[in-house]
Each structure stands twice: as C-alpha cells, then as structure tokens.
C-alpha atoms as a PDB file:
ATOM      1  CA  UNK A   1     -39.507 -39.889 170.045  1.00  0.00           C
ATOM      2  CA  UNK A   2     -37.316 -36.792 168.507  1.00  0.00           C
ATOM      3  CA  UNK A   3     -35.142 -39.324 166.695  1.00  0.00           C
ATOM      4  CA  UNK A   4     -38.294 -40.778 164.623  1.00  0.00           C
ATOM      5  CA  UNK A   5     -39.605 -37.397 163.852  1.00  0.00           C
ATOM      6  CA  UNK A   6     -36.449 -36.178 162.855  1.00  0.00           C
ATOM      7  CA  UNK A   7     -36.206 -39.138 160.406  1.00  0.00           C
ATOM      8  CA  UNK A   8     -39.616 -38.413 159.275  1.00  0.00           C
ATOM      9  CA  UNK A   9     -38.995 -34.885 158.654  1.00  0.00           C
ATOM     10  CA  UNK A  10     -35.504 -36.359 156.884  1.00  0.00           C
ATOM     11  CA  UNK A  11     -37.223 -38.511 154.556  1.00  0.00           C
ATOM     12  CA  UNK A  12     -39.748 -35.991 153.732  1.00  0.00           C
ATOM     13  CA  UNK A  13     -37.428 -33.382 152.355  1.00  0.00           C
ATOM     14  CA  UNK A  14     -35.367 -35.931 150.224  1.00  0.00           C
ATOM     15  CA  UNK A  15     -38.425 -37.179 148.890  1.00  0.00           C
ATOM     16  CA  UNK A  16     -40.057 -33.973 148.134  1.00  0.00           C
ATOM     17  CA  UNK A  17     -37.500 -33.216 144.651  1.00  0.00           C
ATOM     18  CA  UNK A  18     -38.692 -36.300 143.654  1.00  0.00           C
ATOM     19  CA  UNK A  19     -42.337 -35.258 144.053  1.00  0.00           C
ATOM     20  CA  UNK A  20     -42.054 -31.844 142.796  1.00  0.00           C
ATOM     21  CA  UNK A  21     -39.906 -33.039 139.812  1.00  0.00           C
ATOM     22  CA  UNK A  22     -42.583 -35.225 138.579  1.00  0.00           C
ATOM     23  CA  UNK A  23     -44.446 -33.157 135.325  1.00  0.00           C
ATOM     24  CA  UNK A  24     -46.091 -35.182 133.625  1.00  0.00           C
ATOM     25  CA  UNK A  25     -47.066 -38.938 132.116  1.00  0.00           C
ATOM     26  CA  UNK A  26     -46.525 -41.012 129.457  1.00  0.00           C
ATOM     27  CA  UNK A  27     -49.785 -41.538 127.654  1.00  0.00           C
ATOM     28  CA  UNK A  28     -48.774 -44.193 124.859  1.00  0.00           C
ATOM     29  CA  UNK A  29     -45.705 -45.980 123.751  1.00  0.00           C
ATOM     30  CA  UNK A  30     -45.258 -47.317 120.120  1.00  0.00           C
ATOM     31  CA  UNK A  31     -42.580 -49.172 119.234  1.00  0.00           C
ATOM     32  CA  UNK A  32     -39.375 -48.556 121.419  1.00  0.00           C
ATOM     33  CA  UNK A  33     -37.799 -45.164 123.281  1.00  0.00           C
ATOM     34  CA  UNK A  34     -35.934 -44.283 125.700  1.00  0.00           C
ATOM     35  CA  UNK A  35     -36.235 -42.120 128.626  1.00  0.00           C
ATOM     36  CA  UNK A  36     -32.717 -40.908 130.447  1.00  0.00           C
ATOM     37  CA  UNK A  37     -32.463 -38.938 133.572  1.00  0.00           C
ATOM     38  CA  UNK A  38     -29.402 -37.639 134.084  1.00  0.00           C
ATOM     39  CA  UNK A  39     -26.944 -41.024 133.519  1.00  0.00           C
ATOM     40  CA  UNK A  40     -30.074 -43.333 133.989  1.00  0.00           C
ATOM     41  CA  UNK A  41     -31.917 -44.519 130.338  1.00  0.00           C
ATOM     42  CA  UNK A  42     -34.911 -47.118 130.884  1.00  0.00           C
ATOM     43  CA  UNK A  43     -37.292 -48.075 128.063  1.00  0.00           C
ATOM     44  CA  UNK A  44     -40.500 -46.023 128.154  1.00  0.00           C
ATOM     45  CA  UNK A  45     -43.536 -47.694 129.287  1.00  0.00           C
ATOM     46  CA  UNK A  46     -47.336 -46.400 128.950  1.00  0.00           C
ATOM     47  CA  UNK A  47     -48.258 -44.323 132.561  1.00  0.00           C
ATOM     48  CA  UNK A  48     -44.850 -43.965 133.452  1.00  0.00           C
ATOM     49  CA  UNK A  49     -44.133 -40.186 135.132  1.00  0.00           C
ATOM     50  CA  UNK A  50     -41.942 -37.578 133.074  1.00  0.00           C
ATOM     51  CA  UNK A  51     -39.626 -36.063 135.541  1.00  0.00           C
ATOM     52  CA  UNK A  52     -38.499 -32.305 134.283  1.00  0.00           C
ATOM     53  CA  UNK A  53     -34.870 -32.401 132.715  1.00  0.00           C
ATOM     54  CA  UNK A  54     -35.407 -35.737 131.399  1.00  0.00           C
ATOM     55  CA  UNK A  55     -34.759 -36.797 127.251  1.00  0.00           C
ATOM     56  CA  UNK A  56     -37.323 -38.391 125.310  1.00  0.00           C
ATOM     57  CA  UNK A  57     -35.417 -40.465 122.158  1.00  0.00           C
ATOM     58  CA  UNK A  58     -37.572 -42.684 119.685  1.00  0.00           C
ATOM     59  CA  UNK A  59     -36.120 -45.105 117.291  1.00  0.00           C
ATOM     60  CA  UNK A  60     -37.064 -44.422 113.828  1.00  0.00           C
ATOM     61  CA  UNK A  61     -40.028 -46.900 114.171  1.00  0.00           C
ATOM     62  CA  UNK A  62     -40.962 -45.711 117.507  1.00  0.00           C
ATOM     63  CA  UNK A  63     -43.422 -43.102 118.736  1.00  0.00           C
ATOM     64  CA  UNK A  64     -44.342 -41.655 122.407  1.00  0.00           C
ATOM     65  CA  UNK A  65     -46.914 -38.923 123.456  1.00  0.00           C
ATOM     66  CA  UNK A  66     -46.761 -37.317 126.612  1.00  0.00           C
ATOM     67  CA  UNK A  67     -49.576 -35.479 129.153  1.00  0.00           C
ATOM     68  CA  UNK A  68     -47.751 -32.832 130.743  1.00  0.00           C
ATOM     69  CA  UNK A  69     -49.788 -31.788 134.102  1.00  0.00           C
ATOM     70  CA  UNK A  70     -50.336 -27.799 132.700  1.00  0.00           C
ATOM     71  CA  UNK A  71     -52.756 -29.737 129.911  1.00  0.00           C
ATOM     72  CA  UNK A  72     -49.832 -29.594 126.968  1.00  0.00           C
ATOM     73  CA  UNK A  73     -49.517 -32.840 125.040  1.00  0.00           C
ATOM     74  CA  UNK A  74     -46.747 -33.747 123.415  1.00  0.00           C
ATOM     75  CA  UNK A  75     -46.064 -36.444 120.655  1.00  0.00           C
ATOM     76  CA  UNK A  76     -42.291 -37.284 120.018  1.00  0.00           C
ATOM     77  CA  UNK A  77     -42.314 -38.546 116.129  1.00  0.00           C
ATOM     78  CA  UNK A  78     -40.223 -41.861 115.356  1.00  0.00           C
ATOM     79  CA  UNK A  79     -36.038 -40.621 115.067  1.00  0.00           C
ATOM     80  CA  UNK A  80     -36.448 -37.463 117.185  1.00  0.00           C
ATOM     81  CA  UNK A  81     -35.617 -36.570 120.763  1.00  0.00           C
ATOM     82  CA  UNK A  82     -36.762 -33.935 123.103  1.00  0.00           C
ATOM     83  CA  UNK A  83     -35.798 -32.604 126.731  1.00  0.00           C
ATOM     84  CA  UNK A  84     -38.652 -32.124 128.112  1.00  0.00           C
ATOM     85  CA  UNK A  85     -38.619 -28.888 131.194  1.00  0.00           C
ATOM     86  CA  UNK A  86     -40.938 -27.184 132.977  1.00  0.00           C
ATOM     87  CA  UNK A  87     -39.738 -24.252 132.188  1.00  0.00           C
ATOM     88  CA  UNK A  88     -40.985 -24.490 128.519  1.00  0.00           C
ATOM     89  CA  UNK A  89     -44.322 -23.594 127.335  1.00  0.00           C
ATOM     90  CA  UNK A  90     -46.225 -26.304 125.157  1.00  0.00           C
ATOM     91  CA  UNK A  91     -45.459 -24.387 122.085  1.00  0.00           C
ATOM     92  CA  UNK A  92     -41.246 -24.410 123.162  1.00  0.00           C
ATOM     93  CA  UNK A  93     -41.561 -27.683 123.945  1.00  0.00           C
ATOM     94  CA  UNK A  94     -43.118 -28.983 120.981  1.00  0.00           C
ATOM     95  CA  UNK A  95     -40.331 -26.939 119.060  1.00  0.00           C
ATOM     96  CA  UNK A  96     -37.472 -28.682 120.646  1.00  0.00           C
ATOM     97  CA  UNK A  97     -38.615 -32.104 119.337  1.00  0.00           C
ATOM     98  CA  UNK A  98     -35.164 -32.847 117.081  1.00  0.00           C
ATOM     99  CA  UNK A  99     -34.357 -34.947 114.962  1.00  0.00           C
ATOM    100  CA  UNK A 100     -31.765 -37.497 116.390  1.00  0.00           C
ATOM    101  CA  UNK A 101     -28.709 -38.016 114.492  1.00  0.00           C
ATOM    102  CA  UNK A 102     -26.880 -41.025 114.679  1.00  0.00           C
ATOM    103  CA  UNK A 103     -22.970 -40.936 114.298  1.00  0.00           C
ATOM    104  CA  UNK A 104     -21.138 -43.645 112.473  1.00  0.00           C
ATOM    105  CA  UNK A 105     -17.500 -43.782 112.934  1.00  0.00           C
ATOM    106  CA  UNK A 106     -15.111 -45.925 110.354  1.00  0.00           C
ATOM    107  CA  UNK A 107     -11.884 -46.248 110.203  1.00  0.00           C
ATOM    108  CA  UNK A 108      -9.412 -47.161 108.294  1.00  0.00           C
ATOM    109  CA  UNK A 109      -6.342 -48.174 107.741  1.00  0.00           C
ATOM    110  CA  UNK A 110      -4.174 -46.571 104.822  1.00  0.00           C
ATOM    111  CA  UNK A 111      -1.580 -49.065 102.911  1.00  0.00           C
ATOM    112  CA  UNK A 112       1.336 -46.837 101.748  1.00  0.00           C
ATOM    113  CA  UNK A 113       2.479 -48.208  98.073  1.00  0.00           C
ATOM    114  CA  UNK A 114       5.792 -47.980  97.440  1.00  0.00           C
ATOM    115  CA  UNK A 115       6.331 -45.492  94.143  1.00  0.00           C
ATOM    116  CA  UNK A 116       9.099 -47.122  91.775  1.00  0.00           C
ATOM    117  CA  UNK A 117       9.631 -49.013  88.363  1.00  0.00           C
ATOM    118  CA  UNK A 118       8.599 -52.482  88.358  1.00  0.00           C
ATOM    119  CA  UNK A 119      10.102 -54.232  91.695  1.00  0.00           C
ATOM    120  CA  UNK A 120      12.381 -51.429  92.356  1.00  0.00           C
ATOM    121  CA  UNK A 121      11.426 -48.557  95.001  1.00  0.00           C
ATOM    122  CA  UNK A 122      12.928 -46.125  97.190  1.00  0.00           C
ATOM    123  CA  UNK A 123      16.691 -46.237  96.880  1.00  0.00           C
ATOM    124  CA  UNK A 124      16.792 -49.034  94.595  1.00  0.00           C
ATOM    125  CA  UNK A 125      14.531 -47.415  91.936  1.00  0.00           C
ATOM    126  CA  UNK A 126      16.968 -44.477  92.164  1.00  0.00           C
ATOM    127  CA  UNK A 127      19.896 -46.855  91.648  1.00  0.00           C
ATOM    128  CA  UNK A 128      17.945 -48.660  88.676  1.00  0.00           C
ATOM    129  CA  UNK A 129      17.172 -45.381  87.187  1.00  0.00           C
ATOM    130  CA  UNK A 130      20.549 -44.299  87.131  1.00  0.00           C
ATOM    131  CA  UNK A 131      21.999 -47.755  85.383  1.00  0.00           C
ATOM    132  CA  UNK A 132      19.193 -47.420  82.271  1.00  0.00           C
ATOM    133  CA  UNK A 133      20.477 -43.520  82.211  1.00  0.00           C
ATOM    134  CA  UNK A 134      24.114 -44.516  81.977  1.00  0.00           C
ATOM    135  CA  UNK A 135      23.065 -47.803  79.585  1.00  0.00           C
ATOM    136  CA  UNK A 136      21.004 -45.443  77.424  1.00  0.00           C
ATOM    137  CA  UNK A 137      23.609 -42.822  77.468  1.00  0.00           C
ATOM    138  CA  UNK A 138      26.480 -45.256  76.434  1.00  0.00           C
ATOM    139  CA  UNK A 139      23.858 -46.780  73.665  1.00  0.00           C
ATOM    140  CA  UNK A 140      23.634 -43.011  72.357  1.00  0.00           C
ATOM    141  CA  UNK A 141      27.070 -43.081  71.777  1.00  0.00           C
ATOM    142  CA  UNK A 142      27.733 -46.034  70.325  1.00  0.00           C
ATOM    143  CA  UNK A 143      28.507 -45.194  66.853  1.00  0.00           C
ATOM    144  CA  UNK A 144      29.305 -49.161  65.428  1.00  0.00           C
ATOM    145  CA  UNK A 145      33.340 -49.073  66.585  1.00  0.00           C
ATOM    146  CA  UNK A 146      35.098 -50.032  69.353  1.00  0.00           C
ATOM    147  CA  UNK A 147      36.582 -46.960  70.172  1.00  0.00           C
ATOM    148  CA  UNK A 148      37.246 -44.953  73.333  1.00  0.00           C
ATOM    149  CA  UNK A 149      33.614 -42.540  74.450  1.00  0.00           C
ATOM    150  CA  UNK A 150      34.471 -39.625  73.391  1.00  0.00           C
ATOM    151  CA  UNK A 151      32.751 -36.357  73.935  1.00  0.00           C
ATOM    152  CA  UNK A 152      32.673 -35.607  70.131  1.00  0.00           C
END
C-alpha cells in the first residue's frame, strides 16, 4: 500500500510542471506555424495549449492568435515569431512579436585566371616577355648592316 501511494505522489509532482506550465490556448490557426518547446517543433493546431517558454513562428502566409489565461490575446502576423512567457505583460508580449528573418547561405567557388599574354602565364609569360624585350631591343638597333651591336 506505501509503494502505490508513493507512486501516486511520484507521478503527481512530475506532472505538476506540466500543469503549471500550461498558459494559455491557441484560438485560430491560418495557414501554417510552428510551435517549438525547447528542441520539440509541431505544427500549430486550433485549441492546442501554449506552454510558457515556448516560440510561436508563422510562415509569411500564415497567421495564429493566442488566449493567454490572464485575458491577453495575442495575434502573431504572417513572417514573425514570438516567445511567448508568463512573465510578460500583454503589452511586452505583444512587443516581442519579430519579424523572422530567414538566412540564405551561397557559396561559391572562385576560379583563379591565370594573368599573362596570350597562352603564356606565370613563368612562361615572364620568359616570353623577356624574348619580345630582347627581339625589340635588337630590332632598335638594327641600323640596315650586318655589323657587330654596338653600344653606339
């Protein structure tokens, strides 16, 4: 006989967070949200109970309102998000309905391009730059006779 009234004091005190936790309801659902306790999202559903600490999110086409049991109601608009606590008075709470922002990452992938003359880069451009110099050099020079350069 002690063991089953220990168990039902047991099961009493875990259940009682649960219980006291429990602040309010959802009144009506448009479109889609989200509710997430802790790690735990579920989609929101019409007469389901707001527990305190949990985040509200609508998509941008979706729309909840919310009965809090101190009277406040609440309306989260579609894109925005709210954590909805006890501790807040209606005005707070309606206050901390954000916007949600939605981040997009990219990435890419840079090509490095080879700087040079024509099909010669790197080394080789440095190479072919130095020929033309000496070609153009020896051209400059050139004054019509087969003679010796000279540094007339």
């Amino acid at each position: 006989m002690k063991l089953k009234n220990l168990l039902l004091v047991l099961s009493a005190v875990a259940a009682a967070p649960a219980f006291a936790q429990t602040i309010g309801t959802v009144t009506t659902v448009n479109g889609v949200a989200t509710v997430t306790t802790g790690t735990t999202g579920t989609a929101v559903v019409t007469g389901a109970p707001i527990v305190n600490g949990s985040r509200v999110i609508t998509t941008s086409s979706g729309s909840v309102s919310l009965r809090l049991n101190n009277g406040c109601t609440v309306t989260v608009p579609p894109g925005h998000g709210v954590t909805v606590l006890s501790s807040l008075t209606c005005e707070q709470l309606r206050a901390a309905i954000q916007p949600v922002t939605t981040t997009v990452t990219t990435t890419t992938t840079a090509t490095q391009v080879p700087v040079g003359i024509g099909p010669f880069t790197g080394n080789t451009a440095l190479a072919a730059g130095a020929l033309l110099l000496g070609a153009g050099l020896m051209i400059a020079n050139d004054n019509g006779e087969d003679a010796p350069l000279s540094g007339r």
